[in-house]
Protein backbone atom coordinates (compact mmCIF):
# COMPACT_ATOMS: atom_id res chain seq x y z
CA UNK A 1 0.00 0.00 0.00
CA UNK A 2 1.35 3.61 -0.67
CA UNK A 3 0.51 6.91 0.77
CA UNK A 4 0.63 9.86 -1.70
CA UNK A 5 -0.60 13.37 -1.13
CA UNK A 6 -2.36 15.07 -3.94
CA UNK A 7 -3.24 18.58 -4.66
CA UNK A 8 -6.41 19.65 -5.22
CA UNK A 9 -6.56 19.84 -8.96
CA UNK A 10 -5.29 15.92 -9.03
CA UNK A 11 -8.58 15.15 -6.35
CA UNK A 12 -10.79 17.36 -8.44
CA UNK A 13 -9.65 15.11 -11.94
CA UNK A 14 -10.11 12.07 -9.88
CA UNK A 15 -13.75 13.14 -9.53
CA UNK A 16 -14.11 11.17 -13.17
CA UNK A 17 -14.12 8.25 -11.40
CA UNK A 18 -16.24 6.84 -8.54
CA UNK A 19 -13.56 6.72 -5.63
CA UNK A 20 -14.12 6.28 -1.87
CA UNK A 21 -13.92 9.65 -0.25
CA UNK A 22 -13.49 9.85 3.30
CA UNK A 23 -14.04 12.61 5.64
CA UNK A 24 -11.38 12.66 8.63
CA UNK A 25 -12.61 15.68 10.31
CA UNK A 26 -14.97 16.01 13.33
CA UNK A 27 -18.59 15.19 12.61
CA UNK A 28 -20.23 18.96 13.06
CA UNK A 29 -17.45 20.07 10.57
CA UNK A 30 -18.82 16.87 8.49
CA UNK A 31 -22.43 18.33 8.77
CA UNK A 32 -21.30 21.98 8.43
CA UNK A 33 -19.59 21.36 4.84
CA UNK A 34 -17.80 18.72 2.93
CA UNK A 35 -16.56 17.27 -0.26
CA UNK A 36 -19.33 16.26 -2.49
CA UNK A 37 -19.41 12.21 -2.51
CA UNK A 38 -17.35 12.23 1.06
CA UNK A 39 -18.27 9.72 3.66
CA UNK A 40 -17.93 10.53 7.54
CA UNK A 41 -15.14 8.22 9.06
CA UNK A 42 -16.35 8.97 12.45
CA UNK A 43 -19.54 7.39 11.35
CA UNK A 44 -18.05 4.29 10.13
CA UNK A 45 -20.20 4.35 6.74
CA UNK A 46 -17.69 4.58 4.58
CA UNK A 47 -16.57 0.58 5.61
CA UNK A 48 -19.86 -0.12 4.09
CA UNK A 49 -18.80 0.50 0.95
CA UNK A 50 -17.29 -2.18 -1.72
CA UNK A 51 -13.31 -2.43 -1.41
CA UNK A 52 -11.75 -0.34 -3.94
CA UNK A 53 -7.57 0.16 -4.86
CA UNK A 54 -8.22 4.08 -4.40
CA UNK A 55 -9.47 6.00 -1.79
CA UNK A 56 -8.96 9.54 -1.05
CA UNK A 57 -9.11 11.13 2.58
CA UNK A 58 -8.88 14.93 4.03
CA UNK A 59 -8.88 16.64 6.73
CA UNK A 60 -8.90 20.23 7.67
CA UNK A 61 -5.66 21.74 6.48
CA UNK A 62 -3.45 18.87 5.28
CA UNK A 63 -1.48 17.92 8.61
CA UNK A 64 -2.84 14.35 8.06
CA UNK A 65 -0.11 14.51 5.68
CA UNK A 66 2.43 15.09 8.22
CA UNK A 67 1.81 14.27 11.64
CA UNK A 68 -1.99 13.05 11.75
CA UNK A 69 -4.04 12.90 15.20
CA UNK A 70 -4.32 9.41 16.88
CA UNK A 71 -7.64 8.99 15.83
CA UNK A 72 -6.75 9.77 12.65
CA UNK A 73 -3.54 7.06 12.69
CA UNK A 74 -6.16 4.39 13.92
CA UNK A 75 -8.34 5.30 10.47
CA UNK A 76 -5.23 4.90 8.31
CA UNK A 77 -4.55 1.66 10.14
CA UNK A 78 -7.84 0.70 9.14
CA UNK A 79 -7.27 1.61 5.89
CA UNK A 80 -4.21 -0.82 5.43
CA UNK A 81 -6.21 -3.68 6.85
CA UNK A 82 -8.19 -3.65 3.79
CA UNK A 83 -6.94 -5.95 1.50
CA UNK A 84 -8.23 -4.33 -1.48
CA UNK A 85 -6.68 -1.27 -0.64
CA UNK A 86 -3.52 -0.54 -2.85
CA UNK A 87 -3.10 3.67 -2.55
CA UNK A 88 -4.69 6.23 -0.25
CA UNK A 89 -4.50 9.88 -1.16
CA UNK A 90 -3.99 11.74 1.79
CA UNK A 91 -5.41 15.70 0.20
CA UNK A 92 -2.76 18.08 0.25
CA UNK A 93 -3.61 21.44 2.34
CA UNK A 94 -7.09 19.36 3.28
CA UNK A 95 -10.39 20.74 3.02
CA UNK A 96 -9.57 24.43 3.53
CA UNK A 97 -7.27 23.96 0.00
CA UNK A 98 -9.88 22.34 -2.11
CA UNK A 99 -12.61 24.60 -0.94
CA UNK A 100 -11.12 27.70 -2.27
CA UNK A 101 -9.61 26.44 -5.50
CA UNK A 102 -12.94 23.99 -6.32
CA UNK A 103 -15.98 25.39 -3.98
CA UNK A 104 -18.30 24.41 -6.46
CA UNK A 105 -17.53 20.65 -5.11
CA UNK A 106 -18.01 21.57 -1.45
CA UNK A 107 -21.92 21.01 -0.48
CA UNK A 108 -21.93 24.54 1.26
CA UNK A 109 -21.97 25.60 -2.22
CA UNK A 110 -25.27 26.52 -3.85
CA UNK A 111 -23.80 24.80 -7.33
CA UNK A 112 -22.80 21.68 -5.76
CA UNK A 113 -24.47 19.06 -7.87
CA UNK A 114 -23.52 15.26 -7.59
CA UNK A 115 -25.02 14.63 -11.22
CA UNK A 116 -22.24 16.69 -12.64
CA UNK A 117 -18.96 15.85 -14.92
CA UNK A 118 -16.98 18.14 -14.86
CA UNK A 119 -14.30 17.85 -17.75
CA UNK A 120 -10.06 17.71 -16.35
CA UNK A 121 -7.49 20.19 -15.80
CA UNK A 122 -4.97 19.43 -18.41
CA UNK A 123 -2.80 22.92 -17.58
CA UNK A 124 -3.83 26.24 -15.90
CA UNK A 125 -6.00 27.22 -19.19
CA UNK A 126 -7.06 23.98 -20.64
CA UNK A 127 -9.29 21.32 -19.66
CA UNK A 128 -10.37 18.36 -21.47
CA UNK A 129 -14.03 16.81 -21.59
CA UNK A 130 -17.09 15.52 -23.41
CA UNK A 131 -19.92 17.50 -25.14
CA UNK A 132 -21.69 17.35 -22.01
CA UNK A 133 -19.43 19.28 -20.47
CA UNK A 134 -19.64 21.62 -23.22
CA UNK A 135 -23.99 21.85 -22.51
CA UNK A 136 -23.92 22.61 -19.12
CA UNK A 137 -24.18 25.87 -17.79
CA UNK A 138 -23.03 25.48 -14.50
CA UNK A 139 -19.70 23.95 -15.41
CA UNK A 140 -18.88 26.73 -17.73
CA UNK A 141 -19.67 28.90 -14.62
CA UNK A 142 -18.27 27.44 -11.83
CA UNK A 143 -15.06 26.98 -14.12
CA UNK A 144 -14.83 30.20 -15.44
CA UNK A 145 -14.45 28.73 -19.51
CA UNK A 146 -14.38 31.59 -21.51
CA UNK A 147 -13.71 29.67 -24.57
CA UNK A 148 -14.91 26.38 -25.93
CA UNK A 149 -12.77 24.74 -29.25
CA UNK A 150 -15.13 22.34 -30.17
CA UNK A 151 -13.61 19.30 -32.12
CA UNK A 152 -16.29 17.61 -34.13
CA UNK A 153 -18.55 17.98 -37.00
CA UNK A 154 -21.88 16.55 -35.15
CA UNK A 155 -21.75 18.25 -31.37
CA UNK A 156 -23.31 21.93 -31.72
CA UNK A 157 -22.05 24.91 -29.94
CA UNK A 158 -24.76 24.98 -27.23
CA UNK A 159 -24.52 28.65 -25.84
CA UNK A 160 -23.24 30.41 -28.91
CA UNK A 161 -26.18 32.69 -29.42
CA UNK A 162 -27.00 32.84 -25.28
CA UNK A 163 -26.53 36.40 -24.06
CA UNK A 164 -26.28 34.62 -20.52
CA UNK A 165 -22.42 33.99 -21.70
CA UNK A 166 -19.82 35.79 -23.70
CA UNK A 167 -18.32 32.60 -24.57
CA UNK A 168 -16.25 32.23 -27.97
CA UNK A 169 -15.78 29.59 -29.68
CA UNK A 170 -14.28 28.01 -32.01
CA UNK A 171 -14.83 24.82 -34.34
CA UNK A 172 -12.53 22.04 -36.18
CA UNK A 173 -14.53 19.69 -37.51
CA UNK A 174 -13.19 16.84 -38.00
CA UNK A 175 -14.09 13.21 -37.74
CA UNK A 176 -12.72 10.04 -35.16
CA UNK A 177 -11.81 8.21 -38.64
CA UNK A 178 -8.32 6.87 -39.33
CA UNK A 179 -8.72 8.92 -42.97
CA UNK A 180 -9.26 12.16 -41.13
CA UNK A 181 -6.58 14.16 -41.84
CA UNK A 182 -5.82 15.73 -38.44
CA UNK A 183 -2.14 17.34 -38.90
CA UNK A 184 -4.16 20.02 -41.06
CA UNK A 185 -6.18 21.50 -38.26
CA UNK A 186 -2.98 21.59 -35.45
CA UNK A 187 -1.67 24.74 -36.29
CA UNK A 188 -4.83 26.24 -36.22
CA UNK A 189 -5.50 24.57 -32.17
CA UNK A 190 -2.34 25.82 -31.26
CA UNK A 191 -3.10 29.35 -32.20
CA UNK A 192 -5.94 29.27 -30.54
CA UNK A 193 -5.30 28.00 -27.23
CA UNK A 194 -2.25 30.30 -27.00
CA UNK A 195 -4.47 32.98 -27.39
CA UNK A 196 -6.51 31.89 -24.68
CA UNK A 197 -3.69 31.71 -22.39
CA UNK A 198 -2.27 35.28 -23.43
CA UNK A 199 -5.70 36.43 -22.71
CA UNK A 200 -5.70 35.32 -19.18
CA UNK A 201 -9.00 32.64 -20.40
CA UNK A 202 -9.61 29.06 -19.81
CA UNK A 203 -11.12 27.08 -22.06
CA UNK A 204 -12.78 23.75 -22.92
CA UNK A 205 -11.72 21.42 -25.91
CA UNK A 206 -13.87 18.75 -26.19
CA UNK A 207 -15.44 16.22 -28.73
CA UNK A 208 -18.33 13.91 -28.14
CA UNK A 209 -16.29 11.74 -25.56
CA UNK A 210 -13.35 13.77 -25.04
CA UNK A 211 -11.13 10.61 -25.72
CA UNK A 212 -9.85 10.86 -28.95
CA UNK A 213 -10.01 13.98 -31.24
CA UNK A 214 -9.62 16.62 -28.73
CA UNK A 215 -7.28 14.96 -27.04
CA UNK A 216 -4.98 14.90 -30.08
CA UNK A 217 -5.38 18.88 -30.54
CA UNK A 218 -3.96 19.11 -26.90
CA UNK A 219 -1.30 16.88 -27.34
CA UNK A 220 -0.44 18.87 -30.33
CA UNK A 221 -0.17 22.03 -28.36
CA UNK A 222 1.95 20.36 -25.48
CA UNK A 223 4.26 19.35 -28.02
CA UNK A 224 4.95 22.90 -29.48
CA UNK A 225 4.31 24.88 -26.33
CA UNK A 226 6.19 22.29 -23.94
CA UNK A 227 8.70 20.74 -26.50
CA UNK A 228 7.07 17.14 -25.19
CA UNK A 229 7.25 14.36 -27.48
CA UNK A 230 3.95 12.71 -28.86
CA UNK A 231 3.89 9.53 -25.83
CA UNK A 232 5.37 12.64 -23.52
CA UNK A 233 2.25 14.58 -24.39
CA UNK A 234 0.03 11.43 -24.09
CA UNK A 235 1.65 10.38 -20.34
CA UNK A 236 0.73 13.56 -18.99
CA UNK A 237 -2.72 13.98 -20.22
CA UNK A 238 -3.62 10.90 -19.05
CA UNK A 239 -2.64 11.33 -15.83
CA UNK A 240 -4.74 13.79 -15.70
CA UNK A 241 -7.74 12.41 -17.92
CA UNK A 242 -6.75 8.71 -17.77
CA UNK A 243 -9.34 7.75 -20.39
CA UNK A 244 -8.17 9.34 -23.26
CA UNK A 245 -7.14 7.48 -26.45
CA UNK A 246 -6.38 9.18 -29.38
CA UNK A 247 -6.94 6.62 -32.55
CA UNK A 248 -3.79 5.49 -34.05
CA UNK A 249 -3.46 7.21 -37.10
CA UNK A 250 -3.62 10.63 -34.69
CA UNK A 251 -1.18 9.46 -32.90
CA UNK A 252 1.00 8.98 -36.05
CA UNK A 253 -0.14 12.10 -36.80
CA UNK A 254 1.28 13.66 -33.91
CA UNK A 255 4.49 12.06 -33.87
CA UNK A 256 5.60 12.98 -36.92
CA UNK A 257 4.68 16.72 -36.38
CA UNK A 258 6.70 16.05 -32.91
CA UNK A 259 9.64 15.61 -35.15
CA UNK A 260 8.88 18.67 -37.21
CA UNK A 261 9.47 20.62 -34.22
């Protein structure tokens, strides 16, 4: 079993996934506020639950990380007798941390919402999701998007006539087909997400799954903004949005306009 202490943008990514989140703190600070999904481990509910590799605990301000309570030792200990149990996130700077960079995944927050998904935080500007992502109007609130690039021929730009946003976006469309022609269209991402970024924005790249297509147009812009290599590029998004694939012409794609570079 290993310990590893995550910040809060590698907890919020992890949200993609249905992992065990525990609750170290006292139980009115449970009932006050708390992660959305998190289970009380004074309450002992969270041993209900079906054994998973991953789970992810907090408390106040991080110093489980360093020199946790005794009660807290005794609910790590319990931890490790779980067979099942391979890594246990420990949250970096605790509850206090995530509340002010991600509120909107606290439940004191009015836009808390459990039926949410939000899309990952691939750098400071960019993240990477789906096309529901893309629909919903309280992720591109709560996240602040101020541009969408919208990879696909089929998904429609949801809020492009709303007056409720001043949202701009922007549209390759292109097809998951291993005739598409990709490499064209890079250039083009690039330019656009750097302008986000020199404009202080953040903004959403998505296709219909957010697996394959825009997934290549970020690993196209790590490669020429970072000077990563195509599988560099691919590594890091994927820790951060383990599910993407790009198809394998992109990816051939993408390496040979690596070694362009």
């Amino acid at each position: 079993m290993t310990f590893v202490v995550p910040s809060a943008t590698q907890v919020f990514n992890s949200y993609l996934w249905d992992y065990l989140i525990v609750d170290l703190r006292s139980t009115s600070a449970y009932e006050k506020a708390h992660l959305d999904r998190a289970e009380p481990a004074a309450a002992g509910e969270w041993e209900k639950h079906e054994q998973q590799d991953l789970v992810i605990a907090y408390d106040e301000d991080g110093t489980v990380c360093v020199k946790p309570s005794d009660d807290n030792k005794k609910i790590l200990e319990r931890f490790r007798e779980r067979p099942k149990i391979r890594s246990i996130w420990l949250l970096e700077g605790g509850y206090d941390r995530f509340c002010k960079e991600f509120p909107f995944l606290c439940t004191d927050h009015p836009d808390c919402d459990p039926r949410l998904c939000y899309p990952q935080k691939i750098t400071d500007h960019i993240f990477l999701g789906s096309k529901i992502c893309a629909d919903e109007e309280k992720i591109i609130q709560n996240l602040k998007l101020s541009h969408i690039l919208n990879c696909t021929t089929e998904c429609r730009d949801h809020f492009e006539d709303s007056s409720a946003f001043s949202l701009q976006y922007s549209r390759i469309s292109v097809e998951d087909s291993l005739q598409e022609d990709l490499s064209a269209h890079f250039e083009t991402a690039i330019d656009f997400l750097e302008n986000v970024k020199r404009a202080n924005g953040r903004v959403l790249v998505h296709c219909s799954r957010g697996v394959s297509r825009s997934a290549a147009f970020v690993i196209a812009y790590l490669i020429k903004s970072e000077q990563m290599s195509a599988s560099e590029a691919l590594k890091f998004i994927k820790e951060r949005r383990s599910i993407v694939s790009p198809n394998q012409a992109f990816m051939l794609q993408l390496d040979q306009f690596a070694s362009c570079q």
